[in-house]
Protein backbone atom coordinates (compact mmCIF):
# COMPACT_ATOMS: atom_id res chain seq x y z
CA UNK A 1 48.45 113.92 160.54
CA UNK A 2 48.39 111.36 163.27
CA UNK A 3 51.36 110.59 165.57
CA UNK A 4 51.94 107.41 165.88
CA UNK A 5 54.43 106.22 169.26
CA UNK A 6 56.50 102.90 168.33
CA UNK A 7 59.18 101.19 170.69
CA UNK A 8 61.70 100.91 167.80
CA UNK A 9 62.80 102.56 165.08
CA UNK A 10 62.38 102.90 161.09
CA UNK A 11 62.37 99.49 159.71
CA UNK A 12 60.85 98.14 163.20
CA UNK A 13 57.87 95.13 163.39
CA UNK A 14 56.10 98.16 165.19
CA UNK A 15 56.31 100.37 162.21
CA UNK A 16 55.65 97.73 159.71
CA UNK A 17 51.97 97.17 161.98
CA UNK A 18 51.47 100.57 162.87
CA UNK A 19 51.35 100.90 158.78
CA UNK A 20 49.51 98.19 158.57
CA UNK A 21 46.83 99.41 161.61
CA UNK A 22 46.74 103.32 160.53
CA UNK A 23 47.87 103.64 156.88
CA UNK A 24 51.24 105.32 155.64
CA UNK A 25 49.86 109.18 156.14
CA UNK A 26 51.19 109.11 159.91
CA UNK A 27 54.52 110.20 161.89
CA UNK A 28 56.04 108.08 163.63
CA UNK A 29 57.55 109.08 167.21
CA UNK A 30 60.44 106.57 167.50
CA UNK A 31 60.76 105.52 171.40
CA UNK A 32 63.70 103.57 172.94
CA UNK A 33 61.50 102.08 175.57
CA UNK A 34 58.05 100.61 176.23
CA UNK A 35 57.67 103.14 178.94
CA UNK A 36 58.40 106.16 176.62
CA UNK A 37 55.73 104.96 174.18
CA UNK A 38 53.19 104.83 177.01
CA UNK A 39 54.62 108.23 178.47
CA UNK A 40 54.28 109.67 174.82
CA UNK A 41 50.48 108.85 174.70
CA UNK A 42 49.91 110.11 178.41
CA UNK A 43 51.91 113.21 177.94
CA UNK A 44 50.06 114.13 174.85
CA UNK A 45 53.01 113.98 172.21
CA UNK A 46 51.18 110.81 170.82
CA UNK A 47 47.91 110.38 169.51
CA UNK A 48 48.24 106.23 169.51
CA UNK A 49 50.61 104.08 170.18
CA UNK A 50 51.26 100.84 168.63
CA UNK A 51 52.71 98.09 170.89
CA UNK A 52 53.52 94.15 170.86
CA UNK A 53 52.00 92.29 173.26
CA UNK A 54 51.76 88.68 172.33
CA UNK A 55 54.48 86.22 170.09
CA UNK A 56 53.30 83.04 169.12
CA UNK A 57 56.55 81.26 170.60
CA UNK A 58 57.46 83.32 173.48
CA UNK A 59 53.64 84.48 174.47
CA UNK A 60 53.32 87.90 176.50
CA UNK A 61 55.75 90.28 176.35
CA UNK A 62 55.62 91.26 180.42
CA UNK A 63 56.68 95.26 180.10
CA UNK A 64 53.80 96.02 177.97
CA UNK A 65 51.28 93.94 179.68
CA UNK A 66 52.13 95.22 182.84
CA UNK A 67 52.18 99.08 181.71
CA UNK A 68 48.85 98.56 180.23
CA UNK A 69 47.83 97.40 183.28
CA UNK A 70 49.09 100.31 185.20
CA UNK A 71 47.49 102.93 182.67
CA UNK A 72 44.28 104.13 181.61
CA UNK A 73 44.94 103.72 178.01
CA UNK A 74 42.47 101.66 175.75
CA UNK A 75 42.62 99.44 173.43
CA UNK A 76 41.35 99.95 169.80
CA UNK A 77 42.33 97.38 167.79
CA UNK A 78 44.50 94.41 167.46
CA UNK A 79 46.82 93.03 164.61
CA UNK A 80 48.75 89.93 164.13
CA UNK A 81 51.99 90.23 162.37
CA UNK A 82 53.51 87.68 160.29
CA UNK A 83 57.19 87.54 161.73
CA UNK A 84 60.25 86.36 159.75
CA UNK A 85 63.35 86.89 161.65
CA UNK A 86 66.77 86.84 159.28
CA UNK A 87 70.59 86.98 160.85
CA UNK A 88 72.24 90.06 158.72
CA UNK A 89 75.51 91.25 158.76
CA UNK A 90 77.56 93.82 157.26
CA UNK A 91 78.13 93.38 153.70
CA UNK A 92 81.49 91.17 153.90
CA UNK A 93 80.57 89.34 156.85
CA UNK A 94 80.48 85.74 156.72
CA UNK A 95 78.92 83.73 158.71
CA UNK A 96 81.48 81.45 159.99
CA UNK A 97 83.04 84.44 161.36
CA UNK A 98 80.54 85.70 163.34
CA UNK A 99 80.92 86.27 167.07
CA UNK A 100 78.31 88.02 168.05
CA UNK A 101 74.58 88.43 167.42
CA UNK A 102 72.29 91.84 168.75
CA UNK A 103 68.54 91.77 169.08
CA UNK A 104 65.70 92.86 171.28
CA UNK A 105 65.58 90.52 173.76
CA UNK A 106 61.95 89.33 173.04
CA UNK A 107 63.88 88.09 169.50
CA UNK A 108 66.34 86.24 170.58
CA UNK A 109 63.72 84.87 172.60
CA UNK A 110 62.16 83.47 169.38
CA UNK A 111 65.72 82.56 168.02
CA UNK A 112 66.54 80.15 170.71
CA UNK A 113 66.86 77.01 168.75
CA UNK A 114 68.89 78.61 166.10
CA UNK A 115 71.59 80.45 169.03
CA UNK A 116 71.87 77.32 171.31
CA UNK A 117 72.99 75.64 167.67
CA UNK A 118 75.49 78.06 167.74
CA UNK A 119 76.99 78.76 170.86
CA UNK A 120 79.90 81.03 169.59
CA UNK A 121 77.50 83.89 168.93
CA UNK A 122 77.38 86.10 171.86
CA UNK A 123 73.74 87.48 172.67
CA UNK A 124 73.42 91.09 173.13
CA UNK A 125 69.87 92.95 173.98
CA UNK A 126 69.39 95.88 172.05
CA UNK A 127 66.53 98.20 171.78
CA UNK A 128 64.67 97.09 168.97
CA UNK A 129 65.60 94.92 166.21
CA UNK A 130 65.96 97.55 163.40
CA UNK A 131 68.05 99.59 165.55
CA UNK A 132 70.07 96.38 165.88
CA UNK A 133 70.44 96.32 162.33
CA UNK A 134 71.28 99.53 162.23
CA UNK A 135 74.36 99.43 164.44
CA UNK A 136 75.77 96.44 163.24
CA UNK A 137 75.97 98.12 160.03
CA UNK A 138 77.34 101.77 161.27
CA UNK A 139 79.61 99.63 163.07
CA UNK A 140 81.13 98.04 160.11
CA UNK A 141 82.87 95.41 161.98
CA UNK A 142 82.21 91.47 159.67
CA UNK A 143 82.19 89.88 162.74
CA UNK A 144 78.98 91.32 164.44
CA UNK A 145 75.47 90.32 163.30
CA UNK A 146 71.76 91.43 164.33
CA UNK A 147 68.21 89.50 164.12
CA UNK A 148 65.75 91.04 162.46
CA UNK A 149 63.21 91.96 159.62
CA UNK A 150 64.27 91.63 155.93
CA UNK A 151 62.41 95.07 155.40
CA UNK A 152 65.32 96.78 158.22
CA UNK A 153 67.74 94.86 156.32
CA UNK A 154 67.09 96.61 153.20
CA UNK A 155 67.08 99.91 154.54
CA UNK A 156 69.91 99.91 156.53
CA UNK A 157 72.21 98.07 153.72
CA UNK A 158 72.68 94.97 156.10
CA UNK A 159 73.67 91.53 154.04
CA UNK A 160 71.33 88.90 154.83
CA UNK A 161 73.12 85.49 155.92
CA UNK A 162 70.34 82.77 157.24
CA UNK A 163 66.52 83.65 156.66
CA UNK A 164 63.90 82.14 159.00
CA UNK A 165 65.66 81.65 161.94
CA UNK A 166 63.12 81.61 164.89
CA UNK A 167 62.31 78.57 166.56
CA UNK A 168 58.87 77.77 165.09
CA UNK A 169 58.53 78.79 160.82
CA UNK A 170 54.72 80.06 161.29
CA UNK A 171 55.62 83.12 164.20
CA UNK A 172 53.57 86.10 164.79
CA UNK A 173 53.43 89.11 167.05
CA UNK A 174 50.12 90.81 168.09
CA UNK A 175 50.28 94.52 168.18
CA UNK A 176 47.52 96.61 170.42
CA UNK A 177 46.35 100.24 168.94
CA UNK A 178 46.38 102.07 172.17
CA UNK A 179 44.95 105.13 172.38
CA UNK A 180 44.55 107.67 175.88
């Protein structure tokens, strides 16, 4: 069985194209960082690593351009990713209540329409989207909310409040198969 190194977590648009790149008969090394995907494949604990590079509304993502460009590591194969970003919160959140919203940054990126409309959500950056999700929901405070897929939603028990809430409706992320 392959290993498979993802910046994110369960739930992640990097799991959802690394299943979509390799098939479901893989493990999945969940990284925090960029850099510990990369260092996963170049330390041997990886076999491939599947990264985003490209969004349709923000364009390159600079970390994993600029590790790729410091590496040796090839690329295999690339994938496009339909992306539909929903706000979640815990299950009796509201969303007038809200006062804060958590997300990689590269998503609220690609949510910048929808938090400039409203202002009273404080941005946070966390690690990955899912993981976002994730917290919010351990959390158990109605007040915080998270960007991110409907598929982390579901695992993680989040309540979805607005669907489709990056800037542009047709958005996509291109993922590289890297391999040492």
């Amino acid at each position: 069985m392959s290993v498979v190194a993802i910046q994110g977590v369960r739930g992640s648009y990097s799991e959802e194209a690394t299943f979509r790149l390799l098939g479901a008969s893989i493990e999945i090394l969940e990284c925090e960082k960029f850099a510990d995907a990369f260092q996963s494949l170049l330390e041997n604990r990886a076999e491939y690593a599947v990264i985003p590079f490209v969004n349709k509304i923000v364009g390159a993502i600079e970390t994993p351009h600029e590790l790729l460009k410091n590496s040796d590591l090839k690329i295999l194969d690339k994938l496009p990713l339909e992306v539909r970003h929903v706000l979640v919160g815990t299950n009796d959140a509201e969303f007038e209540n809200l006062q804060s919203v958590r997300s990689h940054v590269e998503a609220l990126k690609q949510c910048r329409v929808f938090l400039t409309q409203n202002r009273q959500l404080n941005q946070i950056s966390g690690a990955d989207t899912a993981s976002s999700i994730r917290r919010i929901v351990a959390e158990d405070d109605a007040r915080n909310a998270a960007i991110g897929s409907q598929r982390a939603a579901e695992i993680y028990g989040a309540k979805i409040l607005k669907e489709n809430i990056a800037d542009e409706a047709e958005n996509w992320t291109t993922f590289y198969l890297l391999r040492k």
